[in-house]
Protein backbone atom coordinates (compact mmCIF):
# COMPACT_ATOMS: atom_id res chain seq x y z
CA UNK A 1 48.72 23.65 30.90
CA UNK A 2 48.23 26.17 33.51
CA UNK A 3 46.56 29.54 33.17
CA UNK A 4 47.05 32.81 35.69
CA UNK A 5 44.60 35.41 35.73
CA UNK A 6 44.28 38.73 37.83
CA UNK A 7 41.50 39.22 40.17
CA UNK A 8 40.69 43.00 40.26
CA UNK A 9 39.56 44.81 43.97
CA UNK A 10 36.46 47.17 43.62
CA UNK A 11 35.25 50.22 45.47
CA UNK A 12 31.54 51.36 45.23
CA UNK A 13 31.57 55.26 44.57
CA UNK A 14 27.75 55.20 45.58
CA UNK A 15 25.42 52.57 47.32
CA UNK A 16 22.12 53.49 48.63
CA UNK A 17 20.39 50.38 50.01
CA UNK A 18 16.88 51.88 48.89
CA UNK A 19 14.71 48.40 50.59
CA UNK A 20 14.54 45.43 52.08
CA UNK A 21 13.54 42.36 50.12
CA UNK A 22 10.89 39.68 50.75
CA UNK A 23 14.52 37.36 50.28
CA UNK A 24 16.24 38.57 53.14
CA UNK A 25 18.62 40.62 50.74
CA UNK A 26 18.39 44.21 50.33
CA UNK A 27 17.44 46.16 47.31
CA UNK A 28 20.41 48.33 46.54
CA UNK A 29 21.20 50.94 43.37
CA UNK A 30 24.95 51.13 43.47
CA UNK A 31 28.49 52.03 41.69
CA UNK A 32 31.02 49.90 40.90
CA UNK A 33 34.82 50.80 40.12
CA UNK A 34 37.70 48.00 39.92
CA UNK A 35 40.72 49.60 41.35
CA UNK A 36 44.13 47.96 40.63
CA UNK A 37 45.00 45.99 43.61
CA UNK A 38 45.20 42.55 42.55
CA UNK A 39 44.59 38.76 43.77
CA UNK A 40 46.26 36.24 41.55
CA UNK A 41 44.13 33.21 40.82
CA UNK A 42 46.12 30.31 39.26
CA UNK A 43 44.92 27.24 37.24
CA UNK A 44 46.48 23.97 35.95
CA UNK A 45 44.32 20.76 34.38
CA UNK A 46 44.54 17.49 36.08
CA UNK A 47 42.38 14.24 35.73
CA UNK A 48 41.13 14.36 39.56
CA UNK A 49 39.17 16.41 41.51
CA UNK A 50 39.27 19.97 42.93
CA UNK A 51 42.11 21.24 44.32
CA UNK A 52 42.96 24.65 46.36
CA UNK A 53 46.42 25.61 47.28
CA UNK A 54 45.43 29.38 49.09
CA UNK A 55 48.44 31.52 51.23
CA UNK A 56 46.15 32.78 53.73
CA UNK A 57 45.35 29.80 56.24
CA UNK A 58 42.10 29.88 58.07
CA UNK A 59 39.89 29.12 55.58
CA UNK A 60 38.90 25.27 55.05
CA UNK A 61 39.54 24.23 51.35
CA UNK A 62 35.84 23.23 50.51
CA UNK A 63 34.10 26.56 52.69
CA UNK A 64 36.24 28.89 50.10
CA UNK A 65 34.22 30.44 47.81
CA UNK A 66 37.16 30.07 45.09
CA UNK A 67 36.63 26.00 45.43
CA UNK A 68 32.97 26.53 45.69
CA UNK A 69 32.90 28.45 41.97
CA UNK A 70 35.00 25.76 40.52
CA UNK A 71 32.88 22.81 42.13
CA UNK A 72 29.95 24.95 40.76
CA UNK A 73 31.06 25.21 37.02
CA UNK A 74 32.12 21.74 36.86
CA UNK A 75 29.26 20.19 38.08
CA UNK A 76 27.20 22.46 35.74
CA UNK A 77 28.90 21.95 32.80
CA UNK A 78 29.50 18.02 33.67
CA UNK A 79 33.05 18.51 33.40
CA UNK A 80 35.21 15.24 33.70
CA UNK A 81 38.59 16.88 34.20
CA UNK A 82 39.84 18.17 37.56
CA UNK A 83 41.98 21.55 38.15
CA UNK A 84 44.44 22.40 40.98
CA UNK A 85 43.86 26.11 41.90
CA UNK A 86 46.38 28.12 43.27
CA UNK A 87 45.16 31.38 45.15
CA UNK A 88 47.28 33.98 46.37
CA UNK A 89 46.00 36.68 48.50
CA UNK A 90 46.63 40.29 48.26
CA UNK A 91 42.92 42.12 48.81
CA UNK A 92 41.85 42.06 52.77
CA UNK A 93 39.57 39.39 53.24
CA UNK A 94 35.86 41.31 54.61
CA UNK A 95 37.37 44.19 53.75
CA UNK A 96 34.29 45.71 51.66
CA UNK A 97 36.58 45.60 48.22
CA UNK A 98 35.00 42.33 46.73
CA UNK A 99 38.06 40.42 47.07
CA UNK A 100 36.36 36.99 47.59
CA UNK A 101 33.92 37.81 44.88
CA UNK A 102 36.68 38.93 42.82
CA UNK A 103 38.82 35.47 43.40
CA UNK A 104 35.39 33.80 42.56
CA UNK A 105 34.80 35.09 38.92
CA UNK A 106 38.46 34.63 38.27
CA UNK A 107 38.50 31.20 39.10
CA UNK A 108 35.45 30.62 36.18
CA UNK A 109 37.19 32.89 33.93
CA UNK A 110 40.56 31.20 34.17
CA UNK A 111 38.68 27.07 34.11
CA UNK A 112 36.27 28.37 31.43
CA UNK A 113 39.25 29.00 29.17
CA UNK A 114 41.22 26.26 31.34
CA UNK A 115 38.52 23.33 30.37
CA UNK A 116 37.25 24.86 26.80
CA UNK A 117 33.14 25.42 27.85
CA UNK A 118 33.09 28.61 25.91
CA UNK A 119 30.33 30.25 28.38
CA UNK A 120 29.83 33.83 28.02
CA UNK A 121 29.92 36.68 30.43
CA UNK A 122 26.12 36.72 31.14
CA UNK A 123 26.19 32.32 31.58
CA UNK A 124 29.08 33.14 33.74
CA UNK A 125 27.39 35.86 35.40
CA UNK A 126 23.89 33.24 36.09
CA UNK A 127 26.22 30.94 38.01
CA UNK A 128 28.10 33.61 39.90
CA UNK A 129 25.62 35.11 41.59
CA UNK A 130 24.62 31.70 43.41
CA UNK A 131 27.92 32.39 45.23
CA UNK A 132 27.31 35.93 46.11
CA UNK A 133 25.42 39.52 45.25
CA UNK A 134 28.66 40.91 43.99
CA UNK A 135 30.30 38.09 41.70
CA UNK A 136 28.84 38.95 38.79
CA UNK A 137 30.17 42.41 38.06
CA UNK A 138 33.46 41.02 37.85
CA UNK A 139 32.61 39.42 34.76
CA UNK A 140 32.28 42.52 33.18
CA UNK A 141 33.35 46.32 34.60
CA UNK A 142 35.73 48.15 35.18
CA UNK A 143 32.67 49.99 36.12
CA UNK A 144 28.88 49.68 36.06
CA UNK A 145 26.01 50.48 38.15
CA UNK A 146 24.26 47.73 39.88
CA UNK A 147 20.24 47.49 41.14
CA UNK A 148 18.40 44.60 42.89
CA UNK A 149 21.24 42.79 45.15
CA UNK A 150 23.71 44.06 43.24
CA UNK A 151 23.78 41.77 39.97
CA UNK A 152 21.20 43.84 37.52
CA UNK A 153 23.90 45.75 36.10
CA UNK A 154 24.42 48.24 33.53
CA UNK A 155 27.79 49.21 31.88
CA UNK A 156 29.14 52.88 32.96
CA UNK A 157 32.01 54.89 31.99
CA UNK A 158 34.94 54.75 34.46
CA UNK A 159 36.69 56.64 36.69
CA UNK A 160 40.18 57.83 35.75
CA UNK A 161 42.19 58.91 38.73
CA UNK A 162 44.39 57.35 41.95
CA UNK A 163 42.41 55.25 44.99
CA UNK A 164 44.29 55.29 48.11
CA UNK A 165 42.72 52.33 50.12
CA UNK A 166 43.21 52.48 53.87
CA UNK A 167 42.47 49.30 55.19
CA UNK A 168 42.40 49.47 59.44
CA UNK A 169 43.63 45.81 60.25
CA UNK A 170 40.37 44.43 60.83
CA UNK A 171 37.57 42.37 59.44
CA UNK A 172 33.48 43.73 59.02
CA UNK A 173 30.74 41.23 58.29
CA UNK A 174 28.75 42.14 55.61
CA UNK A 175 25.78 40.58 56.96
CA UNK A 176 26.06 42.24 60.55
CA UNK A 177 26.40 45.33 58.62
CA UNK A 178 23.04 45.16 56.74
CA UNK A 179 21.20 43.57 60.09
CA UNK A 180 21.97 46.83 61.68
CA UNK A 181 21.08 49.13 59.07
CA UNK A 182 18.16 51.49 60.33
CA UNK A 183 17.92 54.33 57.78
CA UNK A 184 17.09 53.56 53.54
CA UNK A 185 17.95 55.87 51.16
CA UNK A 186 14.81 57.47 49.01
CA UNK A 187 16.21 58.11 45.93
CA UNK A 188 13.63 60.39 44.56
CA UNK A 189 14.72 62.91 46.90
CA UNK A 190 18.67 62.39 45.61
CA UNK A 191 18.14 65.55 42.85
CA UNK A 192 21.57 65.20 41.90
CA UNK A 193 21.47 61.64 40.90
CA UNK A 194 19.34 61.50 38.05
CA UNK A 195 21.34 64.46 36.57
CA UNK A 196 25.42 62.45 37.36
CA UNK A 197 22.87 59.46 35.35
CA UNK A 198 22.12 61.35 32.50
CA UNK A 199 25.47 62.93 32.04
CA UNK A 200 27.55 59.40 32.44
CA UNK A 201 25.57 57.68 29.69
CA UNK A 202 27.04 60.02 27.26
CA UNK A 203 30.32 60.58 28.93
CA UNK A 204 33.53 59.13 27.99
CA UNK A 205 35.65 58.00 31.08
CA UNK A 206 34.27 60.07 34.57
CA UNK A 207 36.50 62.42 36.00
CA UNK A 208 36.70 62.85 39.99
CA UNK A 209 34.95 66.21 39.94
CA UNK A 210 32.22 64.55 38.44
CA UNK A 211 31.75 62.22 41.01
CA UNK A 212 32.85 63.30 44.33
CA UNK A 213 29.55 64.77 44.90
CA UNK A 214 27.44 61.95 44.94
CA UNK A 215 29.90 59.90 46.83
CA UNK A 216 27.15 58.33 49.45
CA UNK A 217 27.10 54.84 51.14
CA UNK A 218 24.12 54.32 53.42
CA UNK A 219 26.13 51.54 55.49
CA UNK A 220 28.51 54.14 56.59
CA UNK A 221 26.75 55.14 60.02
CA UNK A 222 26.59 51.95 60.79
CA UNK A 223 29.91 50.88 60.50
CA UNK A 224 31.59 54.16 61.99
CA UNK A 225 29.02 53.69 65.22
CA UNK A 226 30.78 50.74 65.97
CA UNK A 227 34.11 51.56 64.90
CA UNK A 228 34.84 54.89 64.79
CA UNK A 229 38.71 54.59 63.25
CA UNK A 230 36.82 54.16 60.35
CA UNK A 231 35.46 57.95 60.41
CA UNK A 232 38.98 58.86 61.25
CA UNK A 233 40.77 57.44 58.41
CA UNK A 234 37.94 59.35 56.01
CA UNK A 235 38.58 62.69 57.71
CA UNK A 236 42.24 62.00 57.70
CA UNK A 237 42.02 61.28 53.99
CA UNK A 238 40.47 64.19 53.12
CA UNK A 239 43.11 66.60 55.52
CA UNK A 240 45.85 64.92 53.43
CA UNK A 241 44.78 66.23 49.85
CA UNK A 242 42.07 63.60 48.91
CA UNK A 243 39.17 65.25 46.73
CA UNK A 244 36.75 62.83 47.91
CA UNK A 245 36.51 59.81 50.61
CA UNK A 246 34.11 57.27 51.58
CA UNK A 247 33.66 54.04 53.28
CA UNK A 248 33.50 51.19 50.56
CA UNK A 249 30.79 48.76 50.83
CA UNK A 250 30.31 47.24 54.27
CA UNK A 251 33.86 48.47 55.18
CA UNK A 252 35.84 49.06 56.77
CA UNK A 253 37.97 49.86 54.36
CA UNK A 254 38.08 53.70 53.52
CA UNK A 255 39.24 55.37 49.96
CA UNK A 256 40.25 58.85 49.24
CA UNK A 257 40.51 59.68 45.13
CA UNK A 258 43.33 61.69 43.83
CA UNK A 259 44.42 63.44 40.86
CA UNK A 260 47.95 62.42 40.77
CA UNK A 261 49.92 59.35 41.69
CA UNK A 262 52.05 61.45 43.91
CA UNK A 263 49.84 63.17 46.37
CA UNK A 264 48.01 59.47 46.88
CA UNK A 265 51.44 58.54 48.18
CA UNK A 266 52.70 61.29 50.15
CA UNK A 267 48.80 60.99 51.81
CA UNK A 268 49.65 57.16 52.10
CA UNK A 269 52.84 57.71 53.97
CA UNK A 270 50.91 60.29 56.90
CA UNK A 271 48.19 57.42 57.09
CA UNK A 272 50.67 54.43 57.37
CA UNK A 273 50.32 52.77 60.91
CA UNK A 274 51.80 49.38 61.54
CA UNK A 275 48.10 47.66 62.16
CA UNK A 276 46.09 49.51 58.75
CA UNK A 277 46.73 47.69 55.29
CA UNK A 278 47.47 50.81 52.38
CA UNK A 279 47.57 50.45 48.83
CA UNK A 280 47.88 53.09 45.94
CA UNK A 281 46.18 51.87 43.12
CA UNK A 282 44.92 53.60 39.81
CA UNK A 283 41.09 53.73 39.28
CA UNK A 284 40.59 50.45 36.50
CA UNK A 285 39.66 51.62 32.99
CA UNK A 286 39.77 48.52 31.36
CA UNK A 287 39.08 45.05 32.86
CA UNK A 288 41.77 42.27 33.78
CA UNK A 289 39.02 39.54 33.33
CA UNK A 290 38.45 39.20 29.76
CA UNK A 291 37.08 36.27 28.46
């Protein structure tokens, strides 16, 4: 039996890192969106151990996070079967779209159906976020605000509307990011917010004019300071027809949000450089990762 499941990218159309934690993490209040550019996380039964086939080298087997989440659920569910996983990469790896988080969640997804535990999203969601801050959204979304390091979240309507993702060819770490990060947002001061809050809890699915103005990510500066392409790619986003852009997560990856299907293309084909990684992907109103 084998089972083939769809790991789902994600932008955040806010994140204010309002203060640093007596952890080490910071405390954050952000938005999450899946977007529909896709991993594909594959898994078959077998009466050994772990196994992960991946199609991006560089990564040892047993330091991916993939084979970590599967070593994870097995050993606390005391599961006496084995799985080979196969992993194929589309999402830039440290790209700031929660690809390796993504991949993660998958993986339980597909071996809790794969191995018949029956765990829920929220005993899915407890193990996840030993592997990292962002894993557990993906057990739920397509969109949702998050608070504390990420995995207090809350369900939110979705956006409807086209991402253009301009990745520029290189890799961020997340944790340099944060190190550097000098200014925290106060979110009392943020009138708009409570306000976008208020009106989402009632709304049905968000439309981009009533988000673009509270696009904010207070990692920007720090990324563009040391890499100013990133800045670049934003500006050029929005001088080729994109409502709204912003940095996503650590970066440096950069989305613009468009109306129509279209006019994210024709902006993808001024962007397109032979080092930069572009997709054109629709704004997720519905989850791949059902349980």
């Amino acid at each position: 039996m084998q089972l083939s499941v769809q790991a789902p990218a994600k932008i955040n159309l806010f994140l204010h890192v309002t203060g640093k934690r007596e952890d080490g993490y910071h405390e954050l209040f952000t938005f999450f969106q899946m977007v529909g550019v896709y991993d594909e996380v594959a898994v078959a039964k077998t009466a050994g151990d772990i196994r992960l086939h991946c199609d991006l080298p560089g990564v040892p087997e047993t330091e991916n996070i993939v084979y970590r989440a599967a070593k994870l659920l097995r050993e606390a569910c005391n599961v006496g079967d084995g799985a080979v996983i196969t992993l194929r990469k589309s999402i830039p790896m440290a790209a700031g779209l929660g690809g390796g988080s993504s991949d993660a969640a998958a993986a339980m997804v597909a071996l809790n159906r794969l191995w018949g535990l029956g765990l829920d999203r929220d005993e899915l969601a407890a193990l996840g976020i030993r592997l990292g801050s962002d894993v557990p959204f993906f057990f739920g979304g397509p969109a949702a605000l998050g608070k504390g390091r990420g995995e207090i979240l809350e369900p939110f309507p979705p956006l409807e509307g086209w991402v253009l993702l301009v990745n520029p060819g290189f890799a961020v770490s997340t944790a340099w990011v944060y190190g550097n990060i000098k200014k925290l947002t106060s979110l009392p001061d943020n009138t708009k917010l409570p306000s976008f809050l208020k009106k989402g809890l009632t709304a049905g699915n968000l439309c981009i004019e009533e988000v673009r103005g509270y696009l904010h990510n207070s990692l920007e500066e720090v990324t563009e300071l040391n890499y100013p392409e990133v800045k670049e790619i934003k500006n050029r986003l929005l001088d080729n027809g994109a409502s709204a852009a912003l940095m996503s997560g650590s970066g440096p990856t950069v989305f613009g949000l468009f109306h129509l299907e279209e006019d994210a293309r024709k902006a993808a084909a001024a962007l397109q450089r032979n080092d930069r990684r572009i997709f054109v992907a629709p704004a997720l109103t519905r989850s791949p990762l059902t349980l």
